[in-house]
N, C-alpha and C. Protein backbone atom coordinates (compact mmCIF):
# COMPACT_ATOMS: atom_id res chain seq x y z
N UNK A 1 -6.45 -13.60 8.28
CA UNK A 1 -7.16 -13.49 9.54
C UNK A 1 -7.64 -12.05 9.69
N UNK A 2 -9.21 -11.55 9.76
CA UNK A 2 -9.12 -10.43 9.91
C UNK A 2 -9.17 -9.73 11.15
N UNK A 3 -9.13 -8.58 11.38
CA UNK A 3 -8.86 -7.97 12.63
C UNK A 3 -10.01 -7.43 12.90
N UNK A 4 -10.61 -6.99 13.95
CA UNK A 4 -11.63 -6.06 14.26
C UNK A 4 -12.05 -5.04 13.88
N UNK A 5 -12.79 -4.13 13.50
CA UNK A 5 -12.83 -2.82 12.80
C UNK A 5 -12.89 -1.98 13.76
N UNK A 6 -11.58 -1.35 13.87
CA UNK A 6 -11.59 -0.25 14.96
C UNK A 6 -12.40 1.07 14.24
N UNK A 7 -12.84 1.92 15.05
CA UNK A 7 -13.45 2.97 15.02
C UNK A 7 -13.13 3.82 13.95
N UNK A 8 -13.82 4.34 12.78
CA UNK A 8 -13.54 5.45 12.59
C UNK A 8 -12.82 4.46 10.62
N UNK A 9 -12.42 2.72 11.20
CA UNK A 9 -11.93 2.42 9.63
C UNK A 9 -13.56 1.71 9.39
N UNK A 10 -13.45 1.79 7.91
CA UNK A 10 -14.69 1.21 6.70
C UNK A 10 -15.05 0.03 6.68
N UNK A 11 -13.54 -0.42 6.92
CA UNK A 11 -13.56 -2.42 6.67
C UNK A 11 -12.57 -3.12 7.14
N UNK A 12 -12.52 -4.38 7.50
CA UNK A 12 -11.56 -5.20 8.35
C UNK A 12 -10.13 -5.50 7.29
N UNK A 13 -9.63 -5.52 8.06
CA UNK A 13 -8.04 -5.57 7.86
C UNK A 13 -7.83 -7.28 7.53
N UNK A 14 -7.09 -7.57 6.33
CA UNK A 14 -6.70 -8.89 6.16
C UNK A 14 -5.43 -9.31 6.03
N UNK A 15 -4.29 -10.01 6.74
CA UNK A 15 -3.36 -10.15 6.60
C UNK A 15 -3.07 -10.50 4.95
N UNK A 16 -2.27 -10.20 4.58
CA UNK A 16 -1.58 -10.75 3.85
C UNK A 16 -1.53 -11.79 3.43
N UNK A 17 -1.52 -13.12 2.61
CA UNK A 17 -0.97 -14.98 2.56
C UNK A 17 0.48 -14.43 1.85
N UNK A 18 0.66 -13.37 0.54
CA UNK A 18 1.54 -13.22 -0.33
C UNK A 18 1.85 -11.86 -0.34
N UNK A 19 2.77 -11.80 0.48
CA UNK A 19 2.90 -10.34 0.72
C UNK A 19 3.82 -9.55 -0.13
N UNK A 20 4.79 -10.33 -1.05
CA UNK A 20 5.51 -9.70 -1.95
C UNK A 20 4.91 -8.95 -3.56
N UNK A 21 5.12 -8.02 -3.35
CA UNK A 21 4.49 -7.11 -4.49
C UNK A 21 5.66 -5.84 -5.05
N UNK A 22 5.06 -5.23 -5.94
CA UNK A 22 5.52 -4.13 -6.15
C UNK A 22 4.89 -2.78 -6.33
N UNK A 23 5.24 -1.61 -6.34
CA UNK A 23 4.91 -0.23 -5.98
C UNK A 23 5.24 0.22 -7.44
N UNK A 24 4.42 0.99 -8.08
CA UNK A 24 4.69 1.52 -9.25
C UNK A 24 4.21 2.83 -9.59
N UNK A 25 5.36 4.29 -9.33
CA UNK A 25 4.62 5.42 -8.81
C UNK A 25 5.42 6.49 -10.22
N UNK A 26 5.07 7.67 -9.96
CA UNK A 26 5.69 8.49 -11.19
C UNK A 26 4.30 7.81 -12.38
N UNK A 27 3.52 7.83 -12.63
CA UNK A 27 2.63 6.98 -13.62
C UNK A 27 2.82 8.00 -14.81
N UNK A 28 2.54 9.35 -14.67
CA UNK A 28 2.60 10.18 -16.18
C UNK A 28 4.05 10.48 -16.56
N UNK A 29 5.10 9.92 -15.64
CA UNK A 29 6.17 10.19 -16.37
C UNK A 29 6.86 9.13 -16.73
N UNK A 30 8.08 9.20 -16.13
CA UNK A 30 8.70 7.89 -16.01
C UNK A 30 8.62 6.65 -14.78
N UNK A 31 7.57 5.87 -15.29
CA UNK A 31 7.22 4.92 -14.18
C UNK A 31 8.53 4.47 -13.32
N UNK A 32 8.68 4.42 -12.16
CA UNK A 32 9.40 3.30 -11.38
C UNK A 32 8.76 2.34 -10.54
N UNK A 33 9.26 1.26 -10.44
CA UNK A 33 8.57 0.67 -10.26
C UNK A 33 9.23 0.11 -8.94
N UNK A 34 8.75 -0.18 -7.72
CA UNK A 34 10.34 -0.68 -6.49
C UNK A 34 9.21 -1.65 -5.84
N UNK A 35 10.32 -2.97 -4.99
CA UNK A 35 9.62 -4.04 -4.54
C UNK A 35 8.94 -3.53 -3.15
N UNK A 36 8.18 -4.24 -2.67
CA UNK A 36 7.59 -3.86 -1.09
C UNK A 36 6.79 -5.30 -1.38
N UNK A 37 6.28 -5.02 0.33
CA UNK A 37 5.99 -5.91 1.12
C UNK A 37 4.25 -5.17 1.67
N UNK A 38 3.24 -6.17 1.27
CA UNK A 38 2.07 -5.86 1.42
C UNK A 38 1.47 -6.17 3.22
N UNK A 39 1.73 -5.43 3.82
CA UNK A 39 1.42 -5.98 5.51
C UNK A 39 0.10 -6.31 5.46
N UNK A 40 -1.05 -5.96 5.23
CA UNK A 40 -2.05 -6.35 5.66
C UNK A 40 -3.26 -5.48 4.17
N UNK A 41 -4.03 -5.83 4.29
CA UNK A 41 -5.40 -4.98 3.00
C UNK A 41 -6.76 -5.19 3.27
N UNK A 42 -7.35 -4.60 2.68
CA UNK A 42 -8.75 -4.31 2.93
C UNK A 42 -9.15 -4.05 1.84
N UNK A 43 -11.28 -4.38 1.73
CA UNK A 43 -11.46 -4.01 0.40
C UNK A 43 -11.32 -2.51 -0.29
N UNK A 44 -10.55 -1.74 0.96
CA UNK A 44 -10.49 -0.21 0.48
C UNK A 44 -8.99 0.06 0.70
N UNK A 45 -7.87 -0.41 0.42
CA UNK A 45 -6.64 -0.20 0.25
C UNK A 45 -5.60 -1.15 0.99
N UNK A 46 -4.15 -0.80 0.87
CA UNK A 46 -3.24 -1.62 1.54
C UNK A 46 -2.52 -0.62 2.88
N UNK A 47 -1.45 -1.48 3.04
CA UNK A 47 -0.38 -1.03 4.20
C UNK A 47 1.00 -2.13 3.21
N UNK A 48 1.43 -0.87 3.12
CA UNK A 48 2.86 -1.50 2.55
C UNK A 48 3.71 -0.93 3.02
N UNK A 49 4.96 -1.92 2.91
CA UNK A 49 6.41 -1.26 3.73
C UNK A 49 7.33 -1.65 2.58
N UNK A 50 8.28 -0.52 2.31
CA UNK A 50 9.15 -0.31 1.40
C UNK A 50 10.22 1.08 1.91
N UNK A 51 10.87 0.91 0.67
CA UNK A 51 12.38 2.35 1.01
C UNK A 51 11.96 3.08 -0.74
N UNK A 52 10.92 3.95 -0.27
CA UNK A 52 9.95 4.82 -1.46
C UNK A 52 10.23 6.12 -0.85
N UNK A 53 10.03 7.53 -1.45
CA UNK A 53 9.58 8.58 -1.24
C UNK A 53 8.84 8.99 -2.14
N UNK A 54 7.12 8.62 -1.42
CA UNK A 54 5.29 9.12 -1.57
C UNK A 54 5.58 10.53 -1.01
N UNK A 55 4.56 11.03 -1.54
CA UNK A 55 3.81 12.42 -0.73
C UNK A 55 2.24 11.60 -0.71
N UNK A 56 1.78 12.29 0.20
CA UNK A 56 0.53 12.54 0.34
C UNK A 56 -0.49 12.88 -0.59
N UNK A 57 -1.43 11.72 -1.34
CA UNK A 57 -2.18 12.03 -2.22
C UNK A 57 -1.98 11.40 -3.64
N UNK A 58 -0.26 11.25 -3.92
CA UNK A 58 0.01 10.72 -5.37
C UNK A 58 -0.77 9.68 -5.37
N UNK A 59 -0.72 9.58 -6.61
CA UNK A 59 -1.35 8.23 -7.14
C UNK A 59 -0.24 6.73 -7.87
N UNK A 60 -0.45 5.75 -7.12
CA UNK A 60 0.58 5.22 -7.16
C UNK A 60 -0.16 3.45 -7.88
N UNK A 61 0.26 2.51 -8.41
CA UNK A 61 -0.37 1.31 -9.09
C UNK A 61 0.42 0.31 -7.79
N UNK A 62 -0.28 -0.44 -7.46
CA UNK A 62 0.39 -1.68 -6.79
C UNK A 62 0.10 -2.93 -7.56
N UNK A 63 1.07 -3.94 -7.26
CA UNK A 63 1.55 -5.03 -8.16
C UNK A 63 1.71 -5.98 -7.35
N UNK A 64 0.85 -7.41 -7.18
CA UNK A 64 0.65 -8.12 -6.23
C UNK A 64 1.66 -8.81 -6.93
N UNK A 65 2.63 -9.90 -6.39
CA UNK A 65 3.65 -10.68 -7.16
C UNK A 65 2.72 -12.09 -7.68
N UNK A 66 1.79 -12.45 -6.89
CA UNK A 66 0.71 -13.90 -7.19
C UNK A 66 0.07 -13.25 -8.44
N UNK A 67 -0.27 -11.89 -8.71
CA UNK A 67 -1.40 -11.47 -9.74
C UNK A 67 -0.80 -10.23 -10.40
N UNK A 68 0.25 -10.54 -10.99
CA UNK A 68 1.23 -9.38 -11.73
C UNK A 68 0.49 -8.77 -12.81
N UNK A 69 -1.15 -9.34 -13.30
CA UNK A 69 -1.52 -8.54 -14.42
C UNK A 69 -2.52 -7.75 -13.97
N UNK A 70 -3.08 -7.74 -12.70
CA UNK A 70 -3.87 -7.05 -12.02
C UNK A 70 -3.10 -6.12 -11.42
N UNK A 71 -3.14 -5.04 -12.06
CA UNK A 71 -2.74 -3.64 -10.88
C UNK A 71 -3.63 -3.17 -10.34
N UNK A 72 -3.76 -2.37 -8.99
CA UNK A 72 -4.38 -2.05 -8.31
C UNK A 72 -3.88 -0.38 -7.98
N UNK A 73 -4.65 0.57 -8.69
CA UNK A 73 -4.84 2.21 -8.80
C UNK A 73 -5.09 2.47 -7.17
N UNK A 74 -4.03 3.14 -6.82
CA UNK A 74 -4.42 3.97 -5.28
C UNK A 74 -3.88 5.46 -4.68
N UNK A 75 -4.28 5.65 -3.79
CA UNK A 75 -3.87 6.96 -3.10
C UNK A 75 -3.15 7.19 -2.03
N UNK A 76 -1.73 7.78 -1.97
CA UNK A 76 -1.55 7.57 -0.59
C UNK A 76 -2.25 8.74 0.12
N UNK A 77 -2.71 7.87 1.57
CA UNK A 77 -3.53 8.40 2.47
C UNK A 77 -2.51 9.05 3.68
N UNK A 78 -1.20 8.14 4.47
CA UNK A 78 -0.49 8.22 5.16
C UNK A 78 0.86 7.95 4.84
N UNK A 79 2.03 8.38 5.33
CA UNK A 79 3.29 8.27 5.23
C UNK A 79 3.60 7.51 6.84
N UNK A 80 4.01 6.74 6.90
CA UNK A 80 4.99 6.46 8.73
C UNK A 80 5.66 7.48 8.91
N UNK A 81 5.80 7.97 10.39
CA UNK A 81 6.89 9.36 10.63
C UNK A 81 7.94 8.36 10.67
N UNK A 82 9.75 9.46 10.35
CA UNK A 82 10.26 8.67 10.97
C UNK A 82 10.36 8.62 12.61
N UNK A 83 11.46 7.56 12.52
CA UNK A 83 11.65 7.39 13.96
C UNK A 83 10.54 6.54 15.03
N UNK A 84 9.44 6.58 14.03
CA UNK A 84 8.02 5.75 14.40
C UNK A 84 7.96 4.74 14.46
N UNK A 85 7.40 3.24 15.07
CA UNK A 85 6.62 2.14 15.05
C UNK A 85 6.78 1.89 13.34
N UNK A 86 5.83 2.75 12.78
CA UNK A 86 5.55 2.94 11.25
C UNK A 86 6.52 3.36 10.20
N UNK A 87 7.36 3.68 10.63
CA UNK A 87 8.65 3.87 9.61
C UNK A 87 8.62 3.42 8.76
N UNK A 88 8.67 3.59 7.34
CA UNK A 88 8.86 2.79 5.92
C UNK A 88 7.62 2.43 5.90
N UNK A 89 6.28 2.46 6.51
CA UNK A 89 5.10 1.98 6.31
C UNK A 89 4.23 3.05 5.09
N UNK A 90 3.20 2.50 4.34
CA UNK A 90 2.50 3.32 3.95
C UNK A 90 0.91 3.13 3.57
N UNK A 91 -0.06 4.29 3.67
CA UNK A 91 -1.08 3.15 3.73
C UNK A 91 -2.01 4.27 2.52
N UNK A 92 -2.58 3.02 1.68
CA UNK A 92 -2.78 3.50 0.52
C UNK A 92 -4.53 3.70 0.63
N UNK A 93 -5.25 3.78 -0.35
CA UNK A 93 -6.63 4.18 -0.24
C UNK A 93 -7.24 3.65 -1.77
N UNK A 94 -7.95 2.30 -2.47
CA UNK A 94 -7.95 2.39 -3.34
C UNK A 94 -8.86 3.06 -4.09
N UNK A 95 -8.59 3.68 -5.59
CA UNK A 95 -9.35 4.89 -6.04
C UNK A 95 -10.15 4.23 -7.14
């Protein structure tokens, strides 16, 4: 279902149908790879929630669990503060 395009985003927001995926960050070294949960996407990145520590900017592969041979190259754009609404949230940018 998509959402409205609030001000200021590119493209509408699509829930999820299969929201289980995985996060696969460290890419030039030693990959890890940890499960998350895809909240919502767009044709220009996701919103995932997981127990990760991103910085700002890495470049990280996401791993849809329906389409495990398709990775998807991205950027994180935002971290959730803690203590926030957004906690454990993260929202990626694809590159």
């Amino acid at each position: 279902m998509p959402f409205p395009v609030p001000e200021g985003r590119r493209s509408k927001r699509i829930f999820s149908k299969a929201p289980r995926a995985s996060l696969v960050f460290n890419l030039d070294r030693n990959p890890e790879r940890l499960p998350c949960l895809v909240l919502d996407s767009s044709k220009d990145g996701f919103r995932v929630r997981g127990s990760f520590h991103l910085r700002r900017g890495q470049i990280v592969e996401v791993i849809l669990d329906d389409n495990p041979l398709n990775a998807v190259r991205c950027s994180v754009v935002w971290i959730g503060k803690t203590g926030s609404r957004n906690e454990g949230e993260v929202g990626l940018e694809t590159v």
